[in-house]
N, C-alpha and C. Protein backbone atom coordinates (compact mmCIF):
# COMPACT_ATOMS: atom_id res chain seq x y z
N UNK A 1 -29.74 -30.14 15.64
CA UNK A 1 -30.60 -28.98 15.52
C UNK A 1 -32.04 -29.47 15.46
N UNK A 2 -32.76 -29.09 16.20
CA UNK A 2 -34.25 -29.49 16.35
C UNK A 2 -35.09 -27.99 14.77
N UNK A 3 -36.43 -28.99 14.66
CA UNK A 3 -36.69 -28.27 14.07
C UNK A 3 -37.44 -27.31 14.26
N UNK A 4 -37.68 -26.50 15.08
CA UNK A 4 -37.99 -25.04 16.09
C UNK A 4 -36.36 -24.42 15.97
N UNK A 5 -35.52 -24.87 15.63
CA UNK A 5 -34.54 -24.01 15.77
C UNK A 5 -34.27 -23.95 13.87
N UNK A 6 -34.20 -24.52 13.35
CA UNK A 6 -34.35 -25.07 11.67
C UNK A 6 -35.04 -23.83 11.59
N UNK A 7 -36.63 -23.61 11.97
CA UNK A 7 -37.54 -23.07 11.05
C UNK A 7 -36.94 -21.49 11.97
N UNK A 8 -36.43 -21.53 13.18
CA UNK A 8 -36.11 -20.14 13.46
C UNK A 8 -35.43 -19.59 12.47
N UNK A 9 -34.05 -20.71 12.35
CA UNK A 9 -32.98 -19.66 11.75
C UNK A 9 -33.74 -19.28 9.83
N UNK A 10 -34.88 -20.44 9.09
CA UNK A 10 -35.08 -20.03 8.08
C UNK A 10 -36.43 -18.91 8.21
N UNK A 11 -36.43 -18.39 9.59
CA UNK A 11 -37.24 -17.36 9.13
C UNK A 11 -36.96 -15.93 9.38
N UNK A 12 -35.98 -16.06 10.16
CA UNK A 12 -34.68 -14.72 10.24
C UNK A 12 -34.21 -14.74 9.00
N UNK A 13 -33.58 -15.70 7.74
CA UNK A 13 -32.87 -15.63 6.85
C UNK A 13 -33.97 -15.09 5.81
N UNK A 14 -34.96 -15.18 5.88
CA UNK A 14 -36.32 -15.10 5.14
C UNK A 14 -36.69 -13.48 4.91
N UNK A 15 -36.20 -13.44 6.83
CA UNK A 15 -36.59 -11.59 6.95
C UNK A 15 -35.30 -10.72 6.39
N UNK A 16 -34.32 -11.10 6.15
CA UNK A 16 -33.42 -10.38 6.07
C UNK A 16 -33.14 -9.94 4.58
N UNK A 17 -33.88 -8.88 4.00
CA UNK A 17 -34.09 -8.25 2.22
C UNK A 17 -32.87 -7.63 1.84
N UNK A 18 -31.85 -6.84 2.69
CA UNK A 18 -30.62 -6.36 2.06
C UNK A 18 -29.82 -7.21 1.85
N UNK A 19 -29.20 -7.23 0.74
CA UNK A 19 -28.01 -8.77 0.95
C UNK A 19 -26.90 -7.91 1.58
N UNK A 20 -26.35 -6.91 1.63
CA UNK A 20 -24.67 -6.45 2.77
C UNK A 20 -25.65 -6.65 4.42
N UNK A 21 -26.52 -6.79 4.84
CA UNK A 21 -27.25 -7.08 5.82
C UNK A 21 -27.03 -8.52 5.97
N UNK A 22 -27.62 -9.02 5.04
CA UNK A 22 -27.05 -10.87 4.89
C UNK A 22 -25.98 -11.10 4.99
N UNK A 23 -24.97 -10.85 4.43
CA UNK A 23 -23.58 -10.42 4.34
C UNK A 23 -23.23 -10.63 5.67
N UNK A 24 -23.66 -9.62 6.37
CA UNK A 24 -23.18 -9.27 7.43
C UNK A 24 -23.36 -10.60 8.83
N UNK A 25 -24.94 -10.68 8.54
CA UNK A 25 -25.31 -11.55 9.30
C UNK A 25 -24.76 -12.68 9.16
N UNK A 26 -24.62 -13.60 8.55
CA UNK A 26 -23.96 -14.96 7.90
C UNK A 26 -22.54 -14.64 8.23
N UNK A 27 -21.78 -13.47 8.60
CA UNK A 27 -20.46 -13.73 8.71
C UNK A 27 -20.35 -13.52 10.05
N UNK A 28 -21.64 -13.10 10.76
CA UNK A 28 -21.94 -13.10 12.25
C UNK A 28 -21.74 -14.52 12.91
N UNK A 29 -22.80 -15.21 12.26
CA UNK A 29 -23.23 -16.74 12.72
C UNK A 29 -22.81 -17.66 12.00
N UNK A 30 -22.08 -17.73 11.18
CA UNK A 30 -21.09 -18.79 10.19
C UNK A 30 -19.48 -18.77 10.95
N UNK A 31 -18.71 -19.82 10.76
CA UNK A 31 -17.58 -19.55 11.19
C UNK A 31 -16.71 -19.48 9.40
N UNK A 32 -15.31 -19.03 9.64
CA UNK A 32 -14.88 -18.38 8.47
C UNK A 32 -14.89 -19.88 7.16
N UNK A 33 -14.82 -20.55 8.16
CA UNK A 33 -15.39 -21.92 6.44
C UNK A 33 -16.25 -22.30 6.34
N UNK A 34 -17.22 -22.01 7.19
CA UNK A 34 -18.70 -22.14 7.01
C UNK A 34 -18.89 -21.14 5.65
N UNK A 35 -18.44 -20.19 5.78
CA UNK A 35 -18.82 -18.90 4.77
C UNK A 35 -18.12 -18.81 3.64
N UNK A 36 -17.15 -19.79 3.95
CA UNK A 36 -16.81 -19.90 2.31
C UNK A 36 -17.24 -21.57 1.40
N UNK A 37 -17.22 -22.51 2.37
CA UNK A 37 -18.19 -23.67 2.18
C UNK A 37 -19.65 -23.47 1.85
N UNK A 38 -20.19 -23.05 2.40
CA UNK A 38 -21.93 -22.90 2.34
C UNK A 38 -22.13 -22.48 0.62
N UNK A 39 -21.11 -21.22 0.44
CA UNK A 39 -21.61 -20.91 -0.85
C UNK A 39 -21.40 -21.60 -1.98
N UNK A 40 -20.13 -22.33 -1.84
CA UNK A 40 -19.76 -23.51 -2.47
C UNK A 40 -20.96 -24.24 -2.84
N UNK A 41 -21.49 -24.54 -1.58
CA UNK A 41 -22.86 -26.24 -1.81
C UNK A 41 -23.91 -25.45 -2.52
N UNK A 42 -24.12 -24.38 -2.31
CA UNK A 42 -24.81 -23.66 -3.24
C UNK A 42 -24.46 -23.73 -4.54
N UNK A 43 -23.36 -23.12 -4.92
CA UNK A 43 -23.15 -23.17 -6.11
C UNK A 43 -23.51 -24.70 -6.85
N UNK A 44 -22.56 -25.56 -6.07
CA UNK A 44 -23.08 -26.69 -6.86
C UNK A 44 -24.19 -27.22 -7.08
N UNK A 45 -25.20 -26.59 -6.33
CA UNK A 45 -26.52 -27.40 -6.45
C UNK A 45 -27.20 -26.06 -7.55
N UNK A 46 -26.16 -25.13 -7.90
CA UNK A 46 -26.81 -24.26 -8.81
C UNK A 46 -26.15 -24.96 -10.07
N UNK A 47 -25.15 -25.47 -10.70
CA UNK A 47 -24.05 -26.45 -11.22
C UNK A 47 -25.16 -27.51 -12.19
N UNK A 48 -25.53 -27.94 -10.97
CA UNK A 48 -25.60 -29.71 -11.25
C UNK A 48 -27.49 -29.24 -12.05
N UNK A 49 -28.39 -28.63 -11.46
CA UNK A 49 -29.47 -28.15 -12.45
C UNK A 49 -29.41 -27.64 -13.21
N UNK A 50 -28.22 -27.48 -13.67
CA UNK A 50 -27.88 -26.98 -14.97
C UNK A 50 -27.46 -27.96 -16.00
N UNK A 51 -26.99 -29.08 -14.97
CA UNK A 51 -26.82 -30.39 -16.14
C UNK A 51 -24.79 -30.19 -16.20
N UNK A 52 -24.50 -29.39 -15.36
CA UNK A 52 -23.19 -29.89 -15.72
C UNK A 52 -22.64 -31.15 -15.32
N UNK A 53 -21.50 -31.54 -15.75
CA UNK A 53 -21.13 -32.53 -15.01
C UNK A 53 -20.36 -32.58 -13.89
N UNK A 54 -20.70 -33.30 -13.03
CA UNK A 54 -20.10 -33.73 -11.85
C UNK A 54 -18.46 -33.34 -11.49
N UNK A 55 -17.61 -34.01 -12.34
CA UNK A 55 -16.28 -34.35 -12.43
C UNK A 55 -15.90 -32.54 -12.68
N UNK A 56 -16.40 -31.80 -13.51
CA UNK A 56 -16.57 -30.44 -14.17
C UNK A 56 -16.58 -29.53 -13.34
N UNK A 57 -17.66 -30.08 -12.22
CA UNK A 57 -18.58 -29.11 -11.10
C UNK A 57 -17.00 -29.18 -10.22
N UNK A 58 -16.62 -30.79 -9.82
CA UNK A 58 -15.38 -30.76 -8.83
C UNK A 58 -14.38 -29.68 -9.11
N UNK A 59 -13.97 -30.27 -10.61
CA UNK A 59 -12.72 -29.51 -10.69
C UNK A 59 -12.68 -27.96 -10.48
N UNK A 60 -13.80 -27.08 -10.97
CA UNK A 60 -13.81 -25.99 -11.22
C UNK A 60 -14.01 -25.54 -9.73
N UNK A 61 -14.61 -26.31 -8.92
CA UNK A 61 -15.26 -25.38 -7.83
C UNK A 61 -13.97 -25.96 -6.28
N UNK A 62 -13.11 -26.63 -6.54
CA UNK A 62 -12.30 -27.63 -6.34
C UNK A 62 -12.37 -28.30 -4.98
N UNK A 63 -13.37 -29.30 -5.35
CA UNK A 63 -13.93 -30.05 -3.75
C UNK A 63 -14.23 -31.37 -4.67
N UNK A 64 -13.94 -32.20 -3.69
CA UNK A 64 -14.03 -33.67 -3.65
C UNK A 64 -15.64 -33.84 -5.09
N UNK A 65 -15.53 -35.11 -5.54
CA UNK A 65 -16.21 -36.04 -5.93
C UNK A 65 -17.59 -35.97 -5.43
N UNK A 66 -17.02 -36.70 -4.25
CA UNK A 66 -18.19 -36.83 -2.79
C UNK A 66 -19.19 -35.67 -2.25
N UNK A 67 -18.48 -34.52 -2.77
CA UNK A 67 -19.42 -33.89 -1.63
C UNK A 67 -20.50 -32.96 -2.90
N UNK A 68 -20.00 -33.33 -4.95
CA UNK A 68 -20.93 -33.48 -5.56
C UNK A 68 -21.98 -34.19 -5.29
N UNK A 69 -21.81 -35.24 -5.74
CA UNK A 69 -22.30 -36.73 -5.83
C UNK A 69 -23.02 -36.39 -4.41
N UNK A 70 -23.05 -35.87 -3.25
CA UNK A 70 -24.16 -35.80 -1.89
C UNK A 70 -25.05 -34.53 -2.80
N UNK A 71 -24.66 -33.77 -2.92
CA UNK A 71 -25.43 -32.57 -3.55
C UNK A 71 -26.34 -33.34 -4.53
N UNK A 72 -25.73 -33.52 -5.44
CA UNK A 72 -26.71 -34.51 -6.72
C UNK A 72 -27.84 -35.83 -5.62
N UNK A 73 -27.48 -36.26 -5.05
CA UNK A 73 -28.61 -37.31 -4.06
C UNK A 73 -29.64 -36.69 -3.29
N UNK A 74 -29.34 -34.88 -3.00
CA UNK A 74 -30.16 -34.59 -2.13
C UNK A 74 -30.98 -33.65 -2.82
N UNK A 75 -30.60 -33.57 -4.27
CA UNK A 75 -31.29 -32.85 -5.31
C UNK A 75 -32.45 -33.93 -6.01
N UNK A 76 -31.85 -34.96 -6.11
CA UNK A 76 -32.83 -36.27 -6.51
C UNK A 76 -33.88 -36.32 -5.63
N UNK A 77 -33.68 -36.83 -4.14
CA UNK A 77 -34.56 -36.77 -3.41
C UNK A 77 -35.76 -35.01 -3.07
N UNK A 78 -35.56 -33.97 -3.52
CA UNK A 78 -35.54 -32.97 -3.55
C UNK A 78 -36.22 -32.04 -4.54
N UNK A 79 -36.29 -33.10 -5.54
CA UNK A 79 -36.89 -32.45 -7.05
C UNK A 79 -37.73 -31.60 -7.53
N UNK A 80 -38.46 -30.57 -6.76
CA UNK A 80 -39.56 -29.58 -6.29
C UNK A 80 -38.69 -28.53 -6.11
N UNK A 81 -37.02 -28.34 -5.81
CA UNK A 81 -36.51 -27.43 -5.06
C UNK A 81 -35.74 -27.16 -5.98
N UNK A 82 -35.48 -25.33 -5.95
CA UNK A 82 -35.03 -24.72 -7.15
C UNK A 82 -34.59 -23.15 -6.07
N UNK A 83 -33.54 -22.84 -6.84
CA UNK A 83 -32.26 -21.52 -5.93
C UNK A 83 -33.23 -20.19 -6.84
């Protein structure tokens, strides 16, 4: 994805104020595990600024170790950025 297409899709997501509109859209252009994944990485990166733990974040949300532990690295590098 180039970033002309990056800043397209975050400025359609930007325009879009109803969330059943969002809703809608995201289940337009997501495929069906995109849409249940995406909210996942969200969550955890809502999780982990909260200070939970890792192992905590897995079990409850029930996905690998790994794909915390990437969330937590890209939150480190990231530290300005808040949901």
């Amino acid at each position: 994805m180039t970033n002309t297409h990056l800043n397209n899709l975050a400025k359609t997501l930007t325009e879009i104020k109803d969330p059943r509109e969002m809703r809608t859209f995201l289940k337009m252009i997501l495929t069906p595990k995109e849409v249940t994944e995406i909210p996942k990485r969200l969550e955890i990166f809502n999780q982990l600024q909260k200070g939970i733990p890792q192992r905590t974040i897995a079990d409850k949300l029930n996905v690998g170790i790994a794909t915390i532990t990437r969330g937590s690295l890209e939150l480190q590098r990231n530290k300005n950025w808040s949901a």
